[in-house]
PDB file of N, CA and C in Angstrom:
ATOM      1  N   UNK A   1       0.847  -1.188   0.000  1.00  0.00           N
ATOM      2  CA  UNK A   1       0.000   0.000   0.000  1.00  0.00           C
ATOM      3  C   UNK A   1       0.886   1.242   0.000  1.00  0.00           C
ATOM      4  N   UNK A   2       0.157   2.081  -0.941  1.00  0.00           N
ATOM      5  CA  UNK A   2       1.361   3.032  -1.022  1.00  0.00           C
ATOM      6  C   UNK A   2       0.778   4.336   0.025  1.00  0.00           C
ATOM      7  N   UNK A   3       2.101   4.133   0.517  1.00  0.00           N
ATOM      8  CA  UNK A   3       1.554   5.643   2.076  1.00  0.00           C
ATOM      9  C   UNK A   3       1.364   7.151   1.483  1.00  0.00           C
ATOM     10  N   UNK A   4       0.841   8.020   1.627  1.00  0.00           N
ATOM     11  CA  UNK A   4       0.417   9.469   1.185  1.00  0.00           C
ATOM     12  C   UNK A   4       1.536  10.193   1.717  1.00  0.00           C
ATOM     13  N   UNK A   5       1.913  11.316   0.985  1.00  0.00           N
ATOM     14  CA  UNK A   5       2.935  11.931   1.107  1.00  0.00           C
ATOM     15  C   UNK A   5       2.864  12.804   2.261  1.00  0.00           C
ATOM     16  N   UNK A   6       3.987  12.928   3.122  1.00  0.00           N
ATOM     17  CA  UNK A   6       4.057  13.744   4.177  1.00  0.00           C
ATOM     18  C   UNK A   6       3.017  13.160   5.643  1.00  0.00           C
ATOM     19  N   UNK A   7       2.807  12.133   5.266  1.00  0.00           N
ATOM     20  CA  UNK A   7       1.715  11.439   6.345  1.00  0.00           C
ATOM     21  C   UNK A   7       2.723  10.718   7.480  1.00  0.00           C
ATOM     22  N   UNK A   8       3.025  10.860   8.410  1.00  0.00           N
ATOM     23  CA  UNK A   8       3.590  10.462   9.358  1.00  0.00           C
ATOM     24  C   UNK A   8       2.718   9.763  10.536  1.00  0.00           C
ATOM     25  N   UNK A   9       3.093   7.986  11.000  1.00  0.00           N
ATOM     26  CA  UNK A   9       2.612   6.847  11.506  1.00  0.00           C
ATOM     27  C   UNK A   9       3.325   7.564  12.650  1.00  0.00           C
ATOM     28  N   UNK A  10       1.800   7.647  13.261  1.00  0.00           N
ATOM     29  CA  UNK A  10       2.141   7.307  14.928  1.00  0.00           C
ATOM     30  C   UNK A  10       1.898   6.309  15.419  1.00  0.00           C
ATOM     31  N   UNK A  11       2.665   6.003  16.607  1.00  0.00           N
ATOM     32  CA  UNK A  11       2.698   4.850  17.560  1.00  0.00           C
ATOM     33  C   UNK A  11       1.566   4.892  18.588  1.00  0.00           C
ATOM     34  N   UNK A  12       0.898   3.595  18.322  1.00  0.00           N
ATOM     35  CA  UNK A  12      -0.353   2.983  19.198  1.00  0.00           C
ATOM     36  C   UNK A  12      -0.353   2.746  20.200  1.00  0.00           C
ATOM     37  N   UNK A  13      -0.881   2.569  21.506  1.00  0.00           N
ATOM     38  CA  UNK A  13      -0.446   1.695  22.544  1.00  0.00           C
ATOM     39  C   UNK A  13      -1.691   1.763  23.132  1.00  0.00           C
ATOM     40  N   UNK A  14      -2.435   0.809  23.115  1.00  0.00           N
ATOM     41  CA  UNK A  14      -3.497   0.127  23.882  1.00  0.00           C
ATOM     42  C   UNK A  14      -3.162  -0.025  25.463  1.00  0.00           C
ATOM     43  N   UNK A  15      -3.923   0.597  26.434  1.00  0.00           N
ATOM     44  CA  UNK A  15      -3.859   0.333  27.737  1.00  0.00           C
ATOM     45  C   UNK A  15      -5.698   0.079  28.341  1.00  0.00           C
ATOM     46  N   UNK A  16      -5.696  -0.621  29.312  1.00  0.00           N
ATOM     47  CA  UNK A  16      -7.239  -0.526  29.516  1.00  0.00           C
ATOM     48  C   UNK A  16      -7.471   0.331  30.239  1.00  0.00           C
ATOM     49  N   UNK A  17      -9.083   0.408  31.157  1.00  0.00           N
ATOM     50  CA  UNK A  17      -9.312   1.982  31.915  1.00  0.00           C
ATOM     51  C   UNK A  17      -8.440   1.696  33.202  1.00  0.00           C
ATOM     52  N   UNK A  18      -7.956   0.328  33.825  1.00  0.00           N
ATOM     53  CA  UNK A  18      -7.845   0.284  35.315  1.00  0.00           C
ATOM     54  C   UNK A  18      -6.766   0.895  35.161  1.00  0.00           C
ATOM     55  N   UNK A  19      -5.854   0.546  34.068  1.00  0.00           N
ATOM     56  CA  UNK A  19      -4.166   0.891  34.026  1.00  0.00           C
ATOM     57  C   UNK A  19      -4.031   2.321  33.804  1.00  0.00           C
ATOM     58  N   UNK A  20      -4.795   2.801  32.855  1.00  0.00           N
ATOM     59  CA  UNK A  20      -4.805   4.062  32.387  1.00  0.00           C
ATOM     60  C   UNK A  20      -4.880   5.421  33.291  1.00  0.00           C
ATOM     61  N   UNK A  21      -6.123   4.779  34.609  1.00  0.00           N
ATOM     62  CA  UNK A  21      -6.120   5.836  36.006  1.00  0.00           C
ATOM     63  C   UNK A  21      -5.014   5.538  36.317  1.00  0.00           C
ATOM     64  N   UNK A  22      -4.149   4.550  36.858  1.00  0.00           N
ATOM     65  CA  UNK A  22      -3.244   4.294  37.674  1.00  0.00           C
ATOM     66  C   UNK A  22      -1.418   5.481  36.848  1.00  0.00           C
ATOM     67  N   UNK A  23      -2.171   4.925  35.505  1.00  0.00           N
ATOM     68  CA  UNK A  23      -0.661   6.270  34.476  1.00  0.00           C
ATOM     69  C   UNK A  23      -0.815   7.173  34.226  1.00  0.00           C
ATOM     70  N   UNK A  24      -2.227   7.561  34.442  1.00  0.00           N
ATOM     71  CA  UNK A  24      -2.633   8.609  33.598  1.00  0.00           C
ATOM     72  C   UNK A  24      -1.552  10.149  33.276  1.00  0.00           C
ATOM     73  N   UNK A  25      -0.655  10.406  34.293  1.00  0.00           N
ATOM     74  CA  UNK A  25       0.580  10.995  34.013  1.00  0.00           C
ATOM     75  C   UNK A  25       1.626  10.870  33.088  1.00  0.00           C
ATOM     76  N   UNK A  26       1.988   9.447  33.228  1.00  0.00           N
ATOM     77  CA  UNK A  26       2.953   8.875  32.526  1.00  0.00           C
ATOM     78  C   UNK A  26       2.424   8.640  31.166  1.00  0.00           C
ATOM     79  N   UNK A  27       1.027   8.538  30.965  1.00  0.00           N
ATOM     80  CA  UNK A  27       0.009   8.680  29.574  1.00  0.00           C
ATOM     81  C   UNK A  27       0.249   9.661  28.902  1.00  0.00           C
ATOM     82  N   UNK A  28      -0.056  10.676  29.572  1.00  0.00           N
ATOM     83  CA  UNK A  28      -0.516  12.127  29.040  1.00  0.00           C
ATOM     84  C   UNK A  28       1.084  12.578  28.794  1.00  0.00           C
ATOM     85  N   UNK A  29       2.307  12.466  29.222  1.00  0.00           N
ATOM     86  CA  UNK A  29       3.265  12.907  29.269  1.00  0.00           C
ATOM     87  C   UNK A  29       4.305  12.392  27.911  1.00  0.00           C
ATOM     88  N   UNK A  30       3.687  11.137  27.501  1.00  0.00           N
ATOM     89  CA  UNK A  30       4.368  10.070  26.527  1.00  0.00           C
ATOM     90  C   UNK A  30       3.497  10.636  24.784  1.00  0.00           C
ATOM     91  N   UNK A  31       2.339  10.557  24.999  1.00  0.00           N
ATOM     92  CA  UNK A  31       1.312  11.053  24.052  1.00  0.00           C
ATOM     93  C   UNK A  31       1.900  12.511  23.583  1.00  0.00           C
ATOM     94  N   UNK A  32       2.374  13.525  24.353  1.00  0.00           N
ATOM     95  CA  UNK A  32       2.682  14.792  24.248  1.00  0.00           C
ATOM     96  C   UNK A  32       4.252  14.953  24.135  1.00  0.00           C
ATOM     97  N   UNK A  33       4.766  13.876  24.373  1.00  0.00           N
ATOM     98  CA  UNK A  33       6.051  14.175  24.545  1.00  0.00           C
ATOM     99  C   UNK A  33       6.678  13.261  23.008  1.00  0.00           C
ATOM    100  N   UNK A  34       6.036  12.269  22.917  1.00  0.00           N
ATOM    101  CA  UNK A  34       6.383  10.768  22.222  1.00  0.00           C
ATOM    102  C   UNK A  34       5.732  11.056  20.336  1.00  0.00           C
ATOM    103  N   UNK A  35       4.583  11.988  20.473  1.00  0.00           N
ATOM    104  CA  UNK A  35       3.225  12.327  19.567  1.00  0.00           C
ATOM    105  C   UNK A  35       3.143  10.992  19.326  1.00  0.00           C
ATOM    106  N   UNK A  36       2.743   9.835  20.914  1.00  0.00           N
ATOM    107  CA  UNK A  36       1.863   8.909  20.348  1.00  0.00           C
ATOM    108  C   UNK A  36       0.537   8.819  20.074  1.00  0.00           C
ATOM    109  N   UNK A  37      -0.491   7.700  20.305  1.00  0.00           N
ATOM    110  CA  UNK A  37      -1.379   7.610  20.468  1.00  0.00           C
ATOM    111  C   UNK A  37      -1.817   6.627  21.535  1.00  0.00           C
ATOM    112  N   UNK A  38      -3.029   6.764  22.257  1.00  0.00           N
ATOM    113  CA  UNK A  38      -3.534   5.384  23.582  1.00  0.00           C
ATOM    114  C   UNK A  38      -4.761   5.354  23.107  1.00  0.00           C
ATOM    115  N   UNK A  39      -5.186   4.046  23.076  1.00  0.00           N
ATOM    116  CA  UNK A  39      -6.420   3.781  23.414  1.00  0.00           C
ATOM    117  C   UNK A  39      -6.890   2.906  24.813  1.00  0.00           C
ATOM    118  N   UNK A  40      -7.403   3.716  25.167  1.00  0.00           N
ATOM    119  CA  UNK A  40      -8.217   3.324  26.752  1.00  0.00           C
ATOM    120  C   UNK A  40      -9.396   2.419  26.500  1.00  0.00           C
ATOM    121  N   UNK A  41      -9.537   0.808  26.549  1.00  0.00           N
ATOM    122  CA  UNK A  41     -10.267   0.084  26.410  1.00  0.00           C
ATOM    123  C   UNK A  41     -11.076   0.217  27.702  1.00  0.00           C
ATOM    124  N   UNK A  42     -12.266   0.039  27.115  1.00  0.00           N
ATOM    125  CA  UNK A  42     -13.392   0.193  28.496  1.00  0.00           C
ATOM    126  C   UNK A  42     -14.365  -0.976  28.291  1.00  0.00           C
ATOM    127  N   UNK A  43     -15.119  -1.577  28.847  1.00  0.00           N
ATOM    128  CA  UNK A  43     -16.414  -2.917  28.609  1.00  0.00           C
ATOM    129  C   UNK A  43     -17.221  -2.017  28.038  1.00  0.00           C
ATOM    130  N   UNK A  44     -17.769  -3.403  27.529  1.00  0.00           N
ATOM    131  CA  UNK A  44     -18.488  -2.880  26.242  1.00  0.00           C
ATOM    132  C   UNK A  44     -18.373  -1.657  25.011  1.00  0.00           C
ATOM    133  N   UNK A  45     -16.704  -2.280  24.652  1.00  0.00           N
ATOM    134  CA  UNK A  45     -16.379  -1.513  23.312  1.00  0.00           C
ATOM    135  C   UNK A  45     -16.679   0.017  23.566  1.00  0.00           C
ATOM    136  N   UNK A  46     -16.295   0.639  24.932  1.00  0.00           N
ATOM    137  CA  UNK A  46     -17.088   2.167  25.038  1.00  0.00           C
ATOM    138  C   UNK A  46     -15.448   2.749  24.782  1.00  0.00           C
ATOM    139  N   UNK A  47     -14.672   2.116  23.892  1.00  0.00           N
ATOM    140  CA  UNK A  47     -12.971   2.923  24.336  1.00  0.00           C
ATOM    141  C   UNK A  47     -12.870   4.473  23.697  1.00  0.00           C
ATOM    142  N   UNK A  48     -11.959   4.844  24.338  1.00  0.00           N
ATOM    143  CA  UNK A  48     -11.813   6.324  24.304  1.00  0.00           C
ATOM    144  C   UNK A  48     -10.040   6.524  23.755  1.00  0.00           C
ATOM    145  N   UNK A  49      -9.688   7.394  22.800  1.00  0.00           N
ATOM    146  CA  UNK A  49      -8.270   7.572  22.563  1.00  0.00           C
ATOM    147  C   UNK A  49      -8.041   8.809  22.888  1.00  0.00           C
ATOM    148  N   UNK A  50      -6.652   8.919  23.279  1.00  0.00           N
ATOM    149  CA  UNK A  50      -5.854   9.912  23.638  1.00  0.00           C
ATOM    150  C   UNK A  50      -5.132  10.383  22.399  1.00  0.00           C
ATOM    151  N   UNK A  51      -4.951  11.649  22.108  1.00  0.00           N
ATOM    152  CA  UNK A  51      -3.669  12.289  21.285  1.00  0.00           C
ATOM    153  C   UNK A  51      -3.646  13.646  22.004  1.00  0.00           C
ATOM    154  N   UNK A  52      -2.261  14.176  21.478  1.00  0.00           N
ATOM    155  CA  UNK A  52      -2.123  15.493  21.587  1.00  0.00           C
ATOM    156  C   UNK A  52      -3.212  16.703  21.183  1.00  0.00           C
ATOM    157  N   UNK A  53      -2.841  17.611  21.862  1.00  0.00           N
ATOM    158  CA  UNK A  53      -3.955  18.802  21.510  1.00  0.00           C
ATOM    159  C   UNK A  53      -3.342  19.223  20.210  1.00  0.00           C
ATOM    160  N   UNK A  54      -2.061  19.050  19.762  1.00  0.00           N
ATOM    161  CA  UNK A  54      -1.435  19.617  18.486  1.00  0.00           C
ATOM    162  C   UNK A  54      -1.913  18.782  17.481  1.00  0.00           C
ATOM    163  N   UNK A  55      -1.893  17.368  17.968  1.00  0.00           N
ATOM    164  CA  UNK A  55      -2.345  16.105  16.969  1.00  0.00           C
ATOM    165  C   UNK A  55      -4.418  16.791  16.923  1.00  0.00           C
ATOM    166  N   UNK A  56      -4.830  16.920  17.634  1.00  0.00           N
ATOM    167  CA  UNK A  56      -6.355  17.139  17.841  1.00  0.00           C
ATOM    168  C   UNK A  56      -6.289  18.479  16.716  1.00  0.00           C
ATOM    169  N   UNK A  57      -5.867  19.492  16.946  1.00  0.00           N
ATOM    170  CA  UNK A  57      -6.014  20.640  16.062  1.00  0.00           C
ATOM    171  C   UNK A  57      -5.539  20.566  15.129  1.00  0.00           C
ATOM    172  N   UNK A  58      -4.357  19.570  14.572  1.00  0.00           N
ATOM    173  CA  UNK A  58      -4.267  19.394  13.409  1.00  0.00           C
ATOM    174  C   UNK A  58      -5.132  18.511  12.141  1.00  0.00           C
ATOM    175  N   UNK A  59      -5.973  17.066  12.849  1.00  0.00           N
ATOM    176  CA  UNK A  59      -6.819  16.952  12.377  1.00  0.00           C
ATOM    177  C   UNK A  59      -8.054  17.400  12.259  1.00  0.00           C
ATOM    178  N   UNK A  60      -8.190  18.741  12.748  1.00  0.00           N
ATOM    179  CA  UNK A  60      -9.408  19.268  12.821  1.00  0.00           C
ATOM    180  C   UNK A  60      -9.603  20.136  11.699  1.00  0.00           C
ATOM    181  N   UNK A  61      -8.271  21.278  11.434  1.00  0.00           N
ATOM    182  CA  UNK A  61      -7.858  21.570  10.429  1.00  0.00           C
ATOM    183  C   UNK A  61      -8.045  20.895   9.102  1.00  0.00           C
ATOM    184  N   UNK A  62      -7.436  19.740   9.010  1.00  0.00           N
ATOM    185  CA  UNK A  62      -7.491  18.748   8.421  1.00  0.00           C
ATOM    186  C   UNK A  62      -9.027  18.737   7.735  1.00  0.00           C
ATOM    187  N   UNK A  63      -9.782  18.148   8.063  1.00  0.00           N
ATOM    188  CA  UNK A  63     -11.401  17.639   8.222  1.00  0.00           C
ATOM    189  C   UNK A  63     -11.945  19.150   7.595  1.00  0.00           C
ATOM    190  N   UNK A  64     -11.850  20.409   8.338  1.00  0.00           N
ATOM    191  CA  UNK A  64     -11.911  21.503   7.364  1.00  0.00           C
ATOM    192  C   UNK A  64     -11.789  21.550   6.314  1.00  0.00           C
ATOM    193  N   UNK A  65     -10.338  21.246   6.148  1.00  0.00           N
ATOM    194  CA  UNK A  65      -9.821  21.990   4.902  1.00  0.00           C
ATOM    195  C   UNK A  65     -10.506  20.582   3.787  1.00  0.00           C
ATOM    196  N   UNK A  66     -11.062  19.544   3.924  1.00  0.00           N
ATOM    197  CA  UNK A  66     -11.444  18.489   2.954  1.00  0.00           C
ATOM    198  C   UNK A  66     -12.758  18.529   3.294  1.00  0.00           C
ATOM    199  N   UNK A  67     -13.268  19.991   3.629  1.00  0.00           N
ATOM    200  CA  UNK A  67     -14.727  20.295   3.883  1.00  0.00           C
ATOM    201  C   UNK A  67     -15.770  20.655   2.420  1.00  0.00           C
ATOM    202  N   UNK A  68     -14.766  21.427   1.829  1.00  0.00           N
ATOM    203  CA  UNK A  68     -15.404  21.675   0.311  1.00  0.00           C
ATOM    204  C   UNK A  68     -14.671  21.132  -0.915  1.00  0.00           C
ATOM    205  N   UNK A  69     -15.112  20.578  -1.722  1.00  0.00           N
ATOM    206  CA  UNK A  69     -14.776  20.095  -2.733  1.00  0.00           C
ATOM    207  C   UNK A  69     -14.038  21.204  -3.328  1.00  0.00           C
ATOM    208  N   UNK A  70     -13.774  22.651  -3.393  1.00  0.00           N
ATOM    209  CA  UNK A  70     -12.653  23.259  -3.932  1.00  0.00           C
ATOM    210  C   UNK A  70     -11.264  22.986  -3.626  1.00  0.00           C
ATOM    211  N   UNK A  71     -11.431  22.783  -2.198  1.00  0.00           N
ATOM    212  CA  UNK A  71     -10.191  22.547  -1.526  1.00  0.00           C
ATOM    213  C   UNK A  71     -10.092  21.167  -1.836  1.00  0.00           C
ATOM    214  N   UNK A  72     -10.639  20.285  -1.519  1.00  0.00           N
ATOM    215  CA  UNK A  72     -10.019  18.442  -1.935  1.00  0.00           C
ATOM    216  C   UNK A  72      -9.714  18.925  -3.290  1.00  0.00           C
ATOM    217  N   UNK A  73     -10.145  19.335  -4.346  1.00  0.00           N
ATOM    218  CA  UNK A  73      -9.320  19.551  -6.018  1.00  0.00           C
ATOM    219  C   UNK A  73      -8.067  20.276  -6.127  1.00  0.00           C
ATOM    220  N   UNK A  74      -7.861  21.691  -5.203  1.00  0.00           N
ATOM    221  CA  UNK A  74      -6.991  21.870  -5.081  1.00  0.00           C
ATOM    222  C   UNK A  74      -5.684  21.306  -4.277  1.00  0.00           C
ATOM    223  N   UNK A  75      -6.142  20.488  -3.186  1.00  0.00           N
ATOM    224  CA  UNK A  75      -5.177  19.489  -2.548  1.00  0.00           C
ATOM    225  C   UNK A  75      -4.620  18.407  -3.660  1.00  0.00           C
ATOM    226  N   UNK A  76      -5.577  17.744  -4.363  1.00  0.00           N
ATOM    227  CA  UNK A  76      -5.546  16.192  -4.871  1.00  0.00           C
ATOM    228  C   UNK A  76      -4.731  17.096  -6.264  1.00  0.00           C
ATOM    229  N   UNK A  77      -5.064  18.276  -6.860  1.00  0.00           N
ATOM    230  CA  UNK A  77      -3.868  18.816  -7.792  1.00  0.00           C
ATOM    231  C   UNK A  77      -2.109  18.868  -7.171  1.00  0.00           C
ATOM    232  N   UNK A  78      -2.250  19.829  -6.495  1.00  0.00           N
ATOM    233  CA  UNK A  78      -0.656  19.875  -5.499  1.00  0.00           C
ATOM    234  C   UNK A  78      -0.618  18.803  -5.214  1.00  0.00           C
ATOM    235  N   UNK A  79      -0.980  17.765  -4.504  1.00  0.00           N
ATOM    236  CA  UNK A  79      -0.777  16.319  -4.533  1.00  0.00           C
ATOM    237  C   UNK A  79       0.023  15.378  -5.806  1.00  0.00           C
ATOM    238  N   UNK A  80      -0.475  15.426  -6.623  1.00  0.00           N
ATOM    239  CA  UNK A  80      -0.341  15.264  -8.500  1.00  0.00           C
ATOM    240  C   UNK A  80       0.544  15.745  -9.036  1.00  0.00           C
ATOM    241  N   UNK A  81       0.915  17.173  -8.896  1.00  0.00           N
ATOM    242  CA  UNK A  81       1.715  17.765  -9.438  1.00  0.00           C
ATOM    243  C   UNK A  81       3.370  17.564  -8.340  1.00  0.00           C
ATOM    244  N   UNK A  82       3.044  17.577  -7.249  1.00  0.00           N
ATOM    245  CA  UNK A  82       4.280  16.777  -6.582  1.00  0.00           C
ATOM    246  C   UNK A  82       4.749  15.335  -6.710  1.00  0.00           C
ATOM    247  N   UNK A  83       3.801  14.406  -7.051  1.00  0.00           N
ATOM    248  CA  UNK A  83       4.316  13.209  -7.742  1.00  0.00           C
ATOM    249  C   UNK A  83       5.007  13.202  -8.640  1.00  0.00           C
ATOM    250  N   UNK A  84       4.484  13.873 -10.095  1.00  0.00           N
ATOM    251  CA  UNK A  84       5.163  14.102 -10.803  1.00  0.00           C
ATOM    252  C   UNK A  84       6.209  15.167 -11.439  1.00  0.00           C
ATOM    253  N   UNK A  85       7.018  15.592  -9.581  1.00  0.00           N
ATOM    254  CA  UNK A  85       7.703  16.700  -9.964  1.00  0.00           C
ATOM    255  C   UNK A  85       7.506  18.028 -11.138  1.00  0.00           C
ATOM    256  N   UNK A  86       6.398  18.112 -11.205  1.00  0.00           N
ATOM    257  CA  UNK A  86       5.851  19.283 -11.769  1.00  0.00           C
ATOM    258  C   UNK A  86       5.701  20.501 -10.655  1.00  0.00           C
ATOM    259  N   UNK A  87       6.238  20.974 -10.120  1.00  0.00           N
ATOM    260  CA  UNK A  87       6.376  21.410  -9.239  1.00  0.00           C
ATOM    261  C   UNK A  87       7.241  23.264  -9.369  1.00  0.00           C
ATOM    262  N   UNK A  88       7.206  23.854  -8.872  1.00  0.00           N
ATOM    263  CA  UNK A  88       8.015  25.492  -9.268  1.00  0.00           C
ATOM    264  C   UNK A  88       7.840  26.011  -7.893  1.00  0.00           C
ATOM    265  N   UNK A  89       9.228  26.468  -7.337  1.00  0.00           N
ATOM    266  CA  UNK A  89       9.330  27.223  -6.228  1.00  0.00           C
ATOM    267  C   UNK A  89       9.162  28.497  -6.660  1.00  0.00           C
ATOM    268  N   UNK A  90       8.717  29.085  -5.419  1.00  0.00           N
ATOM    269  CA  UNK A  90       8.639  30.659  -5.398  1.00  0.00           C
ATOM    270  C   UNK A  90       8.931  31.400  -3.925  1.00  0.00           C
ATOM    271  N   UNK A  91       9.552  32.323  -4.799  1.00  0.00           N
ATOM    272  CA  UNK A  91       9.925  33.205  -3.111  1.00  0.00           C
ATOM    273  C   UNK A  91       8.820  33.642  -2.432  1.00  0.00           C
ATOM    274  N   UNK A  92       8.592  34.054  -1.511  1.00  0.00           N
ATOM    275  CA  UNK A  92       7.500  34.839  -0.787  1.00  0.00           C
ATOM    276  C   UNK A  92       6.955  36.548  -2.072  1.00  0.00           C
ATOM    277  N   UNK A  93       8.033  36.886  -2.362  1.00  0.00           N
ATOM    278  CA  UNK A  93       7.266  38.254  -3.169  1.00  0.00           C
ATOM    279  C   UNK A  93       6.466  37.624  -4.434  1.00  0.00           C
ATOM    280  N   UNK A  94       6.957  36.379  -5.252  1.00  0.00           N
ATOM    281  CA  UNK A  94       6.613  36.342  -6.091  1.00  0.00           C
ATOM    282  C   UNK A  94       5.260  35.375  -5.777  1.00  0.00           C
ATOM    283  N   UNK A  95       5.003  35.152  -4.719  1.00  0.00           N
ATOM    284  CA  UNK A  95       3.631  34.410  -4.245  1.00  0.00           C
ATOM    285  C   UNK A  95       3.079  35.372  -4.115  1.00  0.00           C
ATOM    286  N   UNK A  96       3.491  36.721  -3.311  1.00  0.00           N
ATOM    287  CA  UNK A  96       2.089  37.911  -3.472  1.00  0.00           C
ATOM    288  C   UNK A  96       2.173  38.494  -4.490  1.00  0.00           C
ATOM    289  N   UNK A  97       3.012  38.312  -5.483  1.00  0.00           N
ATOM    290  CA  UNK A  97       2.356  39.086  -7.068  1.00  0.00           C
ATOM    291  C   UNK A  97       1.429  38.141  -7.455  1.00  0.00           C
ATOM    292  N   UNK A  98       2.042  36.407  -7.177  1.00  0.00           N
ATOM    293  CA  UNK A  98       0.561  35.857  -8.401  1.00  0.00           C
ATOM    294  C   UNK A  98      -0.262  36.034  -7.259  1.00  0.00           C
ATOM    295  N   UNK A  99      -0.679  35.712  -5.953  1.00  0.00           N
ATOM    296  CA  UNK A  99      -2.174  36.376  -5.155  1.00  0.00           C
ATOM    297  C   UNK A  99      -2.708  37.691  -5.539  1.00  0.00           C
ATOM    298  N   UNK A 100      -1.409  38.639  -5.604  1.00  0.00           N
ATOM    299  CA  UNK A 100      -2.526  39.933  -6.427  1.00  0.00           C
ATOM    300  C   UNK A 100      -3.311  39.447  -7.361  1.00  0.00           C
ATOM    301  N   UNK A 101      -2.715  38.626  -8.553  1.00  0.00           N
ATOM    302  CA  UNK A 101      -3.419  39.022  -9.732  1.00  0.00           C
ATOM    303  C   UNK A 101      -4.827  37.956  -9.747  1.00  0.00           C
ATOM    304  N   UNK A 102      -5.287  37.342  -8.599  1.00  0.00           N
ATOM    305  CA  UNK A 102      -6.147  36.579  -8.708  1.00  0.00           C
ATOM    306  C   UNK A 102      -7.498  37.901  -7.931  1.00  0.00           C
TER     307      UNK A 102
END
């Protein structure tokens, strides 16, 4: 399976709820420190995951920005055009001349 560009695998770690009160420091400190991930198994499939607030606001962002179909076309283009090194840098001035002219 081919992985998406710039997508970075975080690390899982399953703990249940009894263990999870007993770390919950050593949880919260590893998650934020580590950018892992926990899932807190609870009965009856009620589990709850942990990430960072940076990891949380970045997929939130995320979920936004693939909110309107302008933006997924313009992603899935820059996407495309970085595969196939079609690609052109620009300095910062010459990004606000082409934004002027739009």
């Amino acid at each position: 399976m081919e992985k998406a560009i710039g997508v970075i695998e975080m690390a899982t770690t399953v703990i249940n709820i009894t263990d999870a009160r007993k770390n919950l420091k050593k949880i919260t400190d590893d998650v934020v420190t580590n950018n892992t991930t926990v899932i807190i198994t609870k009965p009856h499939a009620k589990n709850v995951v942990v990430i960072s607030e940076a990891e949380y606001r970045a997929t939130q962002e995320t979920l936004h920005l693939l909110d309107s179909k302008e933006n997924q076309y313009a992603l899935d283009k820059s996407l495309s055009q970085l595969k196939t090194k079609n690609v052109q840098a620009l300095s910062a001035e010459e990004w606000r001349k082409l934004n002027e002219k739009d």
